[in-house]
Structure formats: structure tokens, C-alpha cells
Protein backbone atom coordinates (compact mmCIF):
# COMPACT_ATOMS: atom_id res chain seq x y z
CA UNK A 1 84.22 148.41 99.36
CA UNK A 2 85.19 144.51 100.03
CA UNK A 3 87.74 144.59 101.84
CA UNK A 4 89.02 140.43 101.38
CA UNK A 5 91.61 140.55 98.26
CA UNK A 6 90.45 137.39 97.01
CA UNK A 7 86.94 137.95 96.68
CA UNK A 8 85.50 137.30 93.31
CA UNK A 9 83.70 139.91 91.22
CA UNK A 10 80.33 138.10 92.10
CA UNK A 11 80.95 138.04 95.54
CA UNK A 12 82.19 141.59 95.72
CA UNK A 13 78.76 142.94 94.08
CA UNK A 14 76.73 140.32 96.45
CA UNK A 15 78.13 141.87 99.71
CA UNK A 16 78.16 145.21 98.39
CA UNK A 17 74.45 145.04 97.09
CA UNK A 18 73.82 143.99 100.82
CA UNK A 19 75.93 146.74 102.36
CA UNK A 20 74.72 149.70 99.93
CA UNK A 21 70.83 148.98 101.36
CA UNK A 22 72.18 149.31 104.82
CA UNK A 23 73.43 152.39 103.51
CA UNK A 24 70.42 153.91 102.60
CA UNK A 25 67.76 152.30 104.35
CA UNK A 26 69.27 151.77 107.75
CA UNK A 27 72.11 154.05 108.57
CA UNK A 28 69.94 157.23 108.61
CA UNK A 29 68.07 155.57 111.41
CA UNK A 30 70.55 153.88 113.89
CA UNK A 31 69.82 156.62 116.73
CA UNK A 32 66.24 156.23 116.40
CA UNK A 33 66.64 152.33 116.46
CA UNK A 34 68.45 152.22 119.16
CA UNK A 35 66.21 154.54 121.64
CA UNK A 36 63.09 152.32 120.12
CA UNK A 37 61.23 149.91 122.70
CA UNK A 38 62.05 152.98 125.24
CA UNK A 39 65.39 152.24 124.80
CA UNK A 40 65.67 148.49 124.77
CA UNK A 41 66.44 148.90 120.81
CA UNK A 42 64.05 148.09 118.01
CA UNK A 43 64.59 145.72 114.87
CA UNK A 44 63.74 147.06 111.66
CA UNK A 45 61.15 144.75 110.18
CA UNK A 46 60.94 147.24 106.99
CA UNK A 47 64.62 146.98 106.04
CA UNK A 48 64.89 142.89 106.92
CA UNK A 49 61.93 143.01 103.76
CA UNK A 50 64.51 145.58 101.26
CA UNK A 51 67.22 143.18 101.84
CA UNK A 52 64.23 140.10 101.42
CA UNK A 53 63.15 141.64 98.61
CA UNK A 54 66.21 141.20 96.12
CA UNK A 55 67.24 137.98 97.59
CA UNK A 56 69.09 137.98 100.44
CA UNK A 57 66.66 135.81 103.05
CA UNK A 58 67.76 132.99 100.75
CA UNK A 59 71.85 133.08 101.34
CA UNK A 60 71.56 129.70 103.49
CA UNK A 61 68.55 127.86 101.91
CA UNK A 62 69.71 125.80 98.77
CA UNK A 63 69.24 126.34 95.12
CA UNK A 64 67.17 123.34 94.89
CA UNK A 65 64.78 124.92 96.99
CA UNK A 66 64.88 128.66 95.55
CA UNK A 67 67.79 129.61 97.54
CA UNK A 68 70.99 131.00 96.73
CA UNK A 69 72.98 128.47 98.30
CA UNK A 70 75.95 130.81 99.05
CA UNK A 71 79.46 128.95 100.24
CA UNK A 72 80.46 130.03 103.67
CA UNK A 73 83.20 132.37 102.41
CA UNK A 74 80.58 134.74 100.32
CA UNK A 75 78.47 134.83 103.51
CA UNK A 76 81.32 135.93 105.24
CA UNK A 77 81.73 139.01 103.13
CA UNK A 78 78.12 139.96 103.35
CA UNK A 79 78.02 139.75 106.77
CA UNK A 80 81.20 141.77 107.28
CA UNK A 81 79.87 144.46 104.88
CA UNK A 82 76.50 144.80 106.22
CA UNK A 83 78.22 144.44 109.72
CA UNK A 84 80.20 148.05 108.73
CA UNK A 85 76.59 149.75 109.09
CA UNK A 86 75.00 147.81 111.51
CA UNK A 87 76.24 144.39 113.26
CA UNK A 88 73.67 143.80 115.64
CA UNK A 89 70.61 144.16 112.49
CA UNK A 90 72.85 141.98 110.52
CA UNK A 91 73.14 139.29 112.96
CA UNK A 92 69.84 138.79 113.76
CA UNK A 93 68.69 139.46 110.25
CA UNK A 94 71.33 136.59 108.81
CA UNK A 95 70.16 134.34 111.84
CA UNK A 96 66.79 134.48 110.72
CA UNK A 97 67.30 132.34 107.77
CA UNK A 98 70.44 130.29 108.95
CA UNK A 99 69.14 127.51 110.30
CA UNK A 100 67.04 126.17 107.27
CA UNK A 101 69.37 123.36 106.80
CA UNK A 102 68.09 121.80 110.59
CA UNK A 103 64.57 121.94 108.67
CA UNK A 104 66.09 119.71 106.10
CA UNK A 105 66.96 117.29 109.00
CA UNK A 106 63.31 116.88 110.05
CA UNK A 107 61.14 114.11 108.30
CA UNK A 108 58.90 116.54 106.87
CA UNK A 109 58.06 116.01 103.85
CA UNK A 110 59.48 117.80 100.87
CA UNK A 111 56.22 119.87 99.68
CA UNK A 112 56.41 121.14 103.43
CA UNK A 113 60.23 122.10 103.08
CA UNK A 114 59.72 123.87 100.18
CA UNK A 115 56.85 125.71 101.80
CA UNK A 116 59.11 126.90 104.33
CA UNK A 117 61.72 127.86 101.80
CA UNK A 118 59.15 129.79 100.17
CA UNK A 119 58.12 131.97 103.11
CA UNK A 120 61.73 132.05 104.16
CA UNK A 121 63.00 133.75 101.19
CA UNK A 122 59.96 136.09 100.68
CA UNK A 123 60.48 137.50 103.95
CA UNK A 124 57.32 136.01 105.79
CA UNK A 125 59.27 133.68 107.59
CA UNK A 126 62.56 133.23 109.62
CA UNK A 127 63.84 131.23 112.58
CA UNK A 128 65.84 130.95 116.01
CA UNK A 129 67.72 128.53 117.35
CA UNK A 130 66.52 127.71 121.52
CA UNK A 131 69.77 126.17 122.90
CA UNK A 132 71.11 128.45 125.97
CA UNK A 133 69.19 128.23 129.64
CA UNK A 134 69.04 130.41 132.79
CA UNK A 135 71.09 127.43 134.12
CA UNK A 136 73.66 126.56 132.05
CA UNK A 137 75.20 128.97 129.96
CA UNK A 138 78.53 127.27 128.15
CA UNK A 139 77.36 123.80 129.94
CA UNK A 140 74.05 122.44 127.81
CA UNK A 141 73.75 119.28 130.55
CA UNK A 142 72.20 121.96 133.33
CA UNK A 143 69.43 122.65 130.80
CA UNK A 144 65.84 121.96 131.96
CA UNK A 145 63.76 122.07 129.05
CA UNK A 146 62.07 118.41 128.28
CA UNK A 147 60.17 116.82 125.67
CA UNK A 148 58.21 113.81 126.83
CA UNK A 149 56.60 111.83 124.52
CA UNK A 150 52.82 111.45 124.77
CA UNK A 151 50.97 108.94 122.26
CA UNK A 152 52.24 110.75 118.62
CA UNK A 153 53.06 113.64 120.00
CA UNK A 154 56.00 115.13 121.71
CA UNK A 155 55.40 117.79 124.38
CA UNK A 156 57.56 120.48 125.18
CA UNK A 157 58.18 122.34 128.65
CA UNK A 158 61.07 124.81 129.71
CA UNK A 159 62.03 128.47 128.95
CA UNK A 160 65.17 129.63 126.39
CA UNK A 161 67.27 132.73 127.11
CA UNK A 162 69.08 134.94 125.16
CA UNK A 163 67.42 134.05 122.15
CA UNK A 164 68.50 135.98 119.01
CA UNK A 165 65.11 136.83 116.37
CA UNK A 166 63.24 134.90 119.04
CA UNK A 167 60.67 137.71 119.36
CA UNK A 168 60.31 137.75 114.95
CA UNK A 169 60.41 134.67 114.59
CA UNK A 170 57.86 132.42 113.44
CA UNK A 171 59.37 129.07 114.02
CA UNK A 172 61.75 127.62 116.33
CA UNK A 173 64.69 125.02 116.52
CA UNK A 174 64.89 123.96 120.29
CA UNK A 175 67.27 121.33 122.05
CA UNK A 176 65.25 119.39 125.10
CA UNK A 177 65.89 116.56 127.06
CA UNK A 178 64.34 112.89 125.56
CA UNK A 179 66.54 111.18 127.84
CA UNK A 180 68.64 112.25 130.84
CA UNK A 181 70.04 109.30 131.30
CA UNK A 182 72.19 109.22 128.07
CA UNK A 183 73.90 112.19 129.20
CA UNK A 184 73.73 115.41 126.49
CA UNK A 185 75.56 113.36 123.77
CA UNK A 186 72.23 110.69 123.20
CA UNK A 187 69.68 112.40 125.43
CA UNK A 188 69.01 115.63 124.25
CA UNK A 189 66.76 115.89 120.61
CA UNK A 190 66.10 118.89 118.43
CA UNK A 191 62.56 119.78 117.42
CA UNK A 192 61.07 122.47 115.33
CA UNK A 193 58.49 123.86 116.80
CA UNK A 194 56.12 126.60 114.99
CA UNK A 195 55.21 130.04 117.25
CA UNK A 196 51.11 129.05 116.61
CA UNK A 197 51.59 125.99 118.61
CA UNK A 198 52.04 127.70 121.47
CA UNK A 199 55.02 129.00 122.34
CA UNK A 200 55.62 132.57 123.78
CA UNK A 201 57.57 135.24 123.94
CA UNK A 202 58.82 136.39 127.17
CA UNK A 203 60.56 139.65 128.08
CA UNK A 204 62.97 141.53 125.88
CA UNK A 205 66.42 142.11 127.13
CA UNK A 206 68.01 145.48 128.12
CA UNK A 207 71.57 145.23 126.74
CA UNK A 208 74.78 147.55 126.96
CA UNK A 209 74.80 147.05 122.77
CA UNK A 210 73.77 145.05 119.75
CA UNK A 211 70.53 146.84 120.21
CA UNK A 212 68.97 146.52 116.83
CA UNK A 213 69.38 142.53 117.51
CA UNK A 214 65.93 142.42 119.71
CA UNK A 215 66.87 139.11 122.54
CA UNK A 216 64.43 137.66 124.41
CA UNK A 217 63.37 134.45 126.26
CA UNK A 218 61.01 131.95 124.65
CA UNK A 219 58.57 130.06 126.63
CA UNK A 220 57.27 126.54 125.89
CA UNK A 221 54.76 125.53 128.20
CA UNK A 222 52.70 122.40 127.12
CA UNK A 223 53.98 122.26 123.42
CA UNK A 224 52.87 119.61 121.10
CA UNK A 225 55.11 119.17 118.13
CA UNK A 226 54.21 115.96 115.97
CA UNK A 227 57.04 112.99 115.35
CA UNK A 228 57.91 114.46 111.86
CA UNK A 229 59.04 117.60 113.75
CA UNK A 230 62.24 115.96 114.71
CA UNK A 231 65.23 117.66 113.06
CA UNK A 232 68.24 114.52 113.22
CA UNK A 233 67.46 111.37 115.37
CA UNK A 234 65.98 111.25 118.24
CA UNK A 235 69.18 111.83 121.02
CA UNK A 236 71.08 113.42 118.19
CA UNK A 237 70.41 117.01 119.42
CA UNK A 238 73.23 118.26 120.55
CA UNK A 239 75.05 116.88 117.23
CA UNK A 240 73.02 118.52 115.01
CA UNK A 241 72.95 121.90 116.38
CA UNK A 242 76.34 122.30 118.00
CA UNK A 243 77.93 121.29 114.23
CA UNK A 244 75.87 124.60 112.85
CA UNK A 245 77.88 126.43 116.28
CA UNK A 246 81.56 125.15 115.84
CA UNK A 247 81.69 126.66 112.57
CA UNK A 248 79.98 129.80 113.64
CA UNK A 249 82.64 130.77 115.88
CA UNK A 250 85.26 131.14 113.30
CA UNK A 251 82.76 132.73 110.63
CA UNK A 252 80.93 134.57 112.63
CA UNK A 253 83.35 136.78 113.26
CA UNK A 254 82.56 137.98 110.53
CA UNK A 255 80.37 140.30 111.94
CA UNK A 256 83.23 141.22 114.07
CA UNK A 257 85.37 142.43 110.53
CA UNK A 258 82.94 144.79 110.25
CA UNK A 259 82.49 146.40 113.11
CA UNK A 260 86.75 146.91 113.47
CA UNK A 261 86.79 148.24 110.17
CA UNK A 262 83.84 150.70 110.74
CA UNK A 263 86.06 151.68 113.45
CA UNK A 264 89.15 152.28 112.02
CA UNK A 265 87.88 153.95 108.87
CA UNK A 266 86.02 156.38 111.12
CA UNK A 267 89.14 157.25 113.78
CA UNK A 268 91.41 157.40 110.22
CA UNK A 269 88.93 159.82 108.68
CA UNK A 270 88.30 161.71 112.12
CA UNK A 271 92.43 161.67 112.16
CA UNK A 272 92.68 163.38 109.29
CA UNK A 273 90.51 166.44 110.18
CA UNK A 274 91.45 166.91 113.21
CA UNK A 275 94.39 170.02 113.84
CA UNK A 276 96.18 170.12 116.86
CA UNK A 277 99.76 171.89 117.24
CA UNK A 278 99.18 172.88 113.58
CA UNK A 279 98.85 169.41 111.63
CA UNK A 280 95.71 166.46 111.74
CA UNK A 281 96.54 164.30 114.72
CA UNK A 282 97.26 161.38 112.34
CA UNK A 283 100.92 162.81 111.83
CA UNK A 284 101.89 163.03 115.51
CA UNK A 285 103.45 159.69 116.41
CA UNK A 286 101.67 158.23 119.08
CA UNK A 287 98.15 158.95 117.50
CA UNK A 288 99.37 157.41 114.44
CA UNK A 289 101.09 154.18 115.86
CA UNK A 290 97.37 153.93 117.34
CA UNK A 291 96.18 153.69 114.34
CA UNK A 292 98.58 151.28 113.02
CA UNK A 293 97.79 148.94 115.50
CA UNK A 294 93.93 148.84 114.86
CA UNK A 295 95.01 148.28 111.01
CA UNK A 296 97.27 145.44 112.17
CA UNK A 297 94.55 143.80 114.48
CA UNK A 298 91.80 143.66 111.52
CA UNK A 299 94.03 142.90 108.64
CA UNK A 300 95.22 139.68 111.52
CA UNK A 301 91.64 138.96 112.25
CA UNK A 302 90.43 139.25 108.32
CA UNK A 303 93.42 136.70 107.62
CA UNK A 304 92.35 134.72 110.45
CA UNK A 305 88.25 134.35 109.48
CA UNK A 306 89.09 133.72 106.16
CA UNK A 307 91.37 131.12 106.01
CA UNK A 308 88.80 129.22 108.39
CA UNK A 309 85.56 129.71 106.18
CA UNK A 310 88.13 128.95 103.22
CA UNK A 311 89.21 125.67 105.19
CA UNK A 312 85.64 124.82 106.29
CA UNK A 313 84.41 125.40 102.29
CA UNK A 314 87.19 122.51 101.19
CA UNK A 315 85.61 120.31 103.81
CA UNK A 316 88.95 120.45 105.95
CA UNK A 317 88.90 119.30 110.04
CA UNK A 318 89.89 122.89 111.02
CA UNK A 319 89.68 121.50 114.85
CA UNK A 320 91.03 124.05 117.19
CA UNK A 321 90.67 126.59 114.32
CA UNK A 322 86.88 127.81 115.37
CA UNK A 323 87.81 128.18 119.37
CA UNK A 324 91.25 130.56 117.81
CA UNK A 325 89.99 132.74 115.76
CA UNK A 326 86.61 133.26 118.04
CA UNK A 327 88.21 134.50 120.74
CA UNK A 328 91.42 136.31 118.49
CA UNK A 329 89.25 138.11 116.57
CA UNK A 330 86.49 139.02 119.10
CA UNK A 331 89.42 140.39 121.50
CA UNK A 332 91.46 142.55 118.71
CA UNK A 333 88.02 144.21 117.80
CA UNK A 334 86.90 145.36 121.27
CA UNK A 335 90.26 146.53 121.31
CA UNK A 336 90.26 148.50 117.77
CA UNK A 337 86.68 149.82 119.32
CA UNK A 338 88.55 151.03 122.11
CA UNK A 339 91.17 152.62 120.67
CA UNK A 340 88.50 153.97 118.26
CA UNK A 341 87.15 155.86 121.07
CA UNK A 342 90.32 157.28 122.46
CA UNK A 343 91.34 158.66 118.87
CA UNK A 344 88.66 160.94 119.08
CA UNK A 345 89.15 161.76 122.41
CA UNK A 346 86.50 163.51 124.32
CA UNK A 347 84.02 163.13 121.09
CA UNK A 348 84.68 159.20 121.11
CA UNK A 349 82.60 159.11 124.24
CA UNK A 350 79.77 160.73 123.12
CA UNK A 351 76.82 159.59 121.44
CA UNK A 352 77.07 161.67 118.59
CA UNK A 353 79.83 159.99 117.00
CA UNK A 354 79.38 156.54 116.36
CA UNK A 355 83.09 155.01 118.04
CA UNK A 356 81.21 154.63 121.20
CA UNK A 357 78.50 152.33 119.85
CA UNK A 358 80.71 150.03 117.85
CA UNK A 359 82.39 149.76 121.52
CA UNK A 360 78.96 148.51 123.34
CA UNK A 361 78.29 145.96 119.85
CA UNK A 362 82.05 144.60 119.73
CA UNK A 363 81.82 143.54 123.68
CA UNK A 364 79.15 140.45 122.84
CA UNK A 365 81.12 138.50 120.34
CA UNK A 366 83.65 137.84 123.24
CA UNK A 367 80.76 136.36 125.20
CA UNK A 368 78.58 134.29 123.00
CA UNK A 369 78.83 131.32 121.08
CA UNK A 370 81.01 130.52 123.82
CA UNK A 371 82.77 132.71 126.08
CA UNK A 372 86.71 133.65 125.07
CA UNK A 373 87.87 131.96 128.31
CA UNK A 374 85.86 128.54 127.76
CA UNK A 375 86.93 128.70 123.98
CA UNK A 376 90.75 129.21 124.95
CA UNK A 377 89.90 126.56 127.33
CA UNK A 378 89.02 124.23 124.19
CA UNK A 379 92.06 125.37 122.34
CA UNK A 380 94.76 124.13 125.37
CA UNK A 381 92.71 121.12 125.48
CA UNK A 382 93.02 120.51 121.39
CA UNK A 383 97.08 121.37 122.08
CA UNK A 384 97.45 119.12 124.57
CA UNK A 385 96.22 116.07 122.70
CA UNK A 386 97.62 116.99 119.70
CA UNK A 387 100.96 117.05 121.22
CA UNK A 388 100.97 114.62 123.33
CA UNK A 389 100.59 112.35 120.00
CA UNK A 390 103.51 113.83 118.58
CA UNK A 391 105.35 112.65 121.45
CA UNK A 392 104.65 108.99 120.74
């Protein structure tokens, strides 16, 4: 069930098309997922091809190139809905695919593009995006990675971390120095580099959650990309790429809907079974007003991400809008999770019910795509200029 009231009848069967194959082809197998790679999680290659299969590699690639060109809103609901099963598959299955439009900012030409497209939305091909270093985190000028150009070629050297679908993927977008001297505004450039040029895969990560997300580093050590492998203009990294990022942090959280309503549908249900004092726990007063607050939070946070992807749709600045509802709605869902678990109790920290796991997912979305603190750090920064117009 779609939860967003405005959703249209198309998008309503679009995100619940997406969210009954989680259903039956992934839900069944989240334990076993999760303890895969002895226990460093395991991505389902078989169910990214079911979803492939009627369409949904193709939500970000346009029509004109086979595509189904979805507006930001509709991916929203998709996400969320396929989110309720599994958040960490769905982000790194939706990422796969996402950054098709930096392809279209390469000088490639348009038989090539298509190719892509092709392979993309068949499911033999998807994509990462190489941004975040050992060294820098939030701060893109302490990256390392350079590309130095040699005759026609541009050669690649540094190593990416915490890269989602980097170990799937077949292709890569990556942000490396041109020119230091221009500072990360004109001297970083975004390539697109393809795996069978070189690049590797270094070691998978061991994370608290998100498991079914597999994150890795990616090595490029001696890379030659051509000139037509520039996504944007040369300098015009950082533009490029962090445009694709500022409006991730208001839709993706998304994925965050999900998750919260996952858990409150589960502690409401458990609520209702449960007898203590003779009547379901739901109907003594404290236990309920729990409740009420975890409906509160993701109704807030639903509002919130909506009425960003609906202002980002229109083409309107929604400035501070992204850094707000990031770090709202990331911080009222690891706080439904946690009151998920103490609904339940004793059986909320056990791995038998599933509270505890949509606890360890929840905690990333307050981390990535920048922190909560360096986001709220953005916002007071956005106020203060703001205001400080309206004084004048």
C-alpha cells in the first residue's frame, strides 16, 4: 500500500509492482542475505534481474533512450515501497542505474549512449559514483585521486571509499583532481571510467547494517580513460556530481519512509497481539502514546520528502530544503526504529524479529550524503544569509 495521498493511480501500481517483487523474491531471504559473505552481507544479483526484468533498471534513463524517465516524485514512492522490505537492496539497486544522466554529460557519442542505456535497462549493466576518500569525508578538497593528462589520454590514480554497487558495477563515475590549483570548484573533473580498463575492487566493508548494500573501495591505479570520457567540462566536476547529491538528500530519504513505516506497522501489529494485564499493550497509555509518536514522526517526514521532490519536479530553488529534511527525516526514523525496538520489548532485540535490523539500516542515512551535523551546519549558514537580507 502507497502510503503518499496524492499519488496517482500510475504511480501507485509502479511502486507497488516494485514493492510486491520484494515481497516475494526477497523478503523470504533477508536472514540468509545478511549472514552471506560470512557475514559481511550479500547483494542479490537474481532479484536486481526480477525487478530488471519488467522495467525497473530504466526509472532514471530517459524515454528517448528506452527508459522510463520517471519524475523525481514517482521515484520517491518506489523507493519508499521497496525500502519497506529491504532499504539497503533498494539503495544500491536504484543507485545502480541513477547516474545515467552524468553519461549523457560525456562527449560520447549517441550510438555509445544508447548502448549503455541498453545494457542498463536489461540488467547487464549499472554504475557507481567514486566521490568520498579515506581523507576527506564531508570535505572533497583533501581528496587525492588525480587524473593527469598524457598525450589523448587521461590517467587515473587514487583509491574511493565507501562506494555503494562499487563491487557490481561495471562502470564508474569518479571525481579527480585536473588542477589543484583552481581549488575543488575548477580543478576537480568527472570521468567515466569502465571496470575492464583497469580498475579494481578492493575490500568489502563490515557494517553494523544496510548489509544487502555490498560497500567497498575502488582502486584506480594507472587508468587510461580517453578525452570523450569526460562527463561536464573539464574542472566542472564537482558541479556536475554534487547537483545529482543536493537533491539526493531530500529524496533520498525516501528510503528512510520506508524503513519508519516498516517499523511502525510491525510494533502496531506486534501491539495488537500482545496481552499483558488482560488487554494488547496498544491500549495501555504509555505504549500507545509510543506509538503515536512514531506515526507523528513519519507522517512529518513523508510531508517533509514530498513537498521537496514536489518542489524540485516544478524546477523550484528549494535551497536549504535538501540539508532540512536530510537530517529531519534521517533523525525521526532512527528514532521510530528505536522505539520500534522497545515496543516489543525483550523480542525487539533479538534477531528474530525484524525491529532490530531496521535499527542497524536507519543509523546510515544520518551519516551519508553528508553527515546531520555538517548538513544542519549548511542550514544555519542558508538562515543566516537569508536573514541578514531581510534586514536590509
Amino acid at each position: 500500500m502507497v502510503e503518499y495521498l496524492l499519488a496517482t493511480e500510475e504511480q501507485r501500481e509502479l511502486a507497488e509492482e516494485a514493492g510486491a517483487v520484494m515481497q516475494k523474491f526477497l523478503a523470504p531471504r533477508l536472514t540468509e542475505l545478511e549472514k552471506g559473505n560470512n557475514g559481511l552481507g550479500e547483494y542479490p544479483m537474481d532479484v536486481a534481474q526480477e525487478l530488471s526484468n519488467i522495467g525497473f533498471s530504466g526509472l532514471n534513463i530517459p524515454e528517448e533512450y528506452g527508459g522510463l524517465g520517471i519524475d523525481i516524485v514517482t521515484l520517491c514512492l518506489i523507493c519508499e515501497e521497496m525500502s519497506k522490505t529491504d532499504a539497503g537492496f533498494t539503495f544500491n539497486f536504484i543507485n545502480s542505474s541513477l547516474y545515467f544522466p552524468y553519461l549523457l554529460e560525456s562527449k560520447l557519442s549517441k550510438e555509445e549512449k544508447q548502448a549503455y542505456a541498453d545494457r542498463i535497462i536489461a540488467g547487464k549493466s549499472s554504475g557507481a559514483f567514486c566521490l568520498t576518500e579515506s581523507t576527506s569525508g564531508n570535505d572533497p578538497s583533501m581528496n587525492r585521486t588525480t587524473a593527469v593528462k598524457k598525450g589523448n589520454e587521461w590517467v587515473i590514480n587514487g583509491t574511493k571509499c565507501f562506494i555503494t554497487n562499487g563491487k557490481q558495477a561495471d562502470h564508474y563515475f569518479v571525481i579527480a583532481w585536473t588542477d589543484k590549483t583552481k581549488g575543488i570548484g575548477k580543478g576537480m573533473t568527472m570521468f567515466y571510467v569502465e571496470k575492464e580498463r583497469g580498475v579494481q575492487v578492493g575490500k568489502l566493508e563490515q557494517k553494523m547494517g544496510f548489509k544487502l548494500s555490498e560497500t567497498c573501495d575502488v582502486i584506480f591505479d594507472d587508468v587510461h580513460v580517453p578525452e570523450d570520457h569526460i562527463c561536464g567540462e573539464i574542472g566542472g566536476g564537482i558541479k556536475v556530481g554534487l547537483s545529482a547529491v543536493a537533491k539526493s538528500r531530500a529524496t533520498g530519504m525516501s528510503f528512510n519512509l520506508g524503513i519508519a513505516q516498516a517499523a511502525l506497522d510491525y510494533a502496531a501489529k506486534y501491539s495488537l497481539d500482545r496481552i499483558t494485564w488482560g488487554k494488547p499493550i496498544i491500549d495501555h497509555e504509555g505504549h500507545g502514546f509510543l506509538l503515536a509518536d512514531m506515526k507523528a514522526r513519519t507522517d512529518a517526514s513523508r510531508a517533509m520528502v514530498y513537498y521537496a521532490a514536489e518542489a524540485i519536479k516544478k524546477g523550484i530553488d528549494i535551497s536549504s530544503l535538501t540539508s532540512t529534511t536530510k537530517f529531519f527525516v534521517s533523525d525521526a526514523t532512527m528514532q521510530t526504529t528505536i522505539d520500534a525496538v522497545q515496543a516489543l520489548g525483550g523480542y525487539g532485540y533479538m534477531h528474530d524479529y525484524p525491529v532490530e535490523k531496521l535499527m542497524r539500516d536507519a543509523k546510515v542515512f544520518q551519516i551519508f550524503d553528508g553527515t546531520n551535523q555538517v548538513n544542519r551546519w549548511n542550514a544555519a549558514k542558508w538562515i543566516k544569509k537569508e536573514y541578514t537580507k531581510r534586514k536590509k
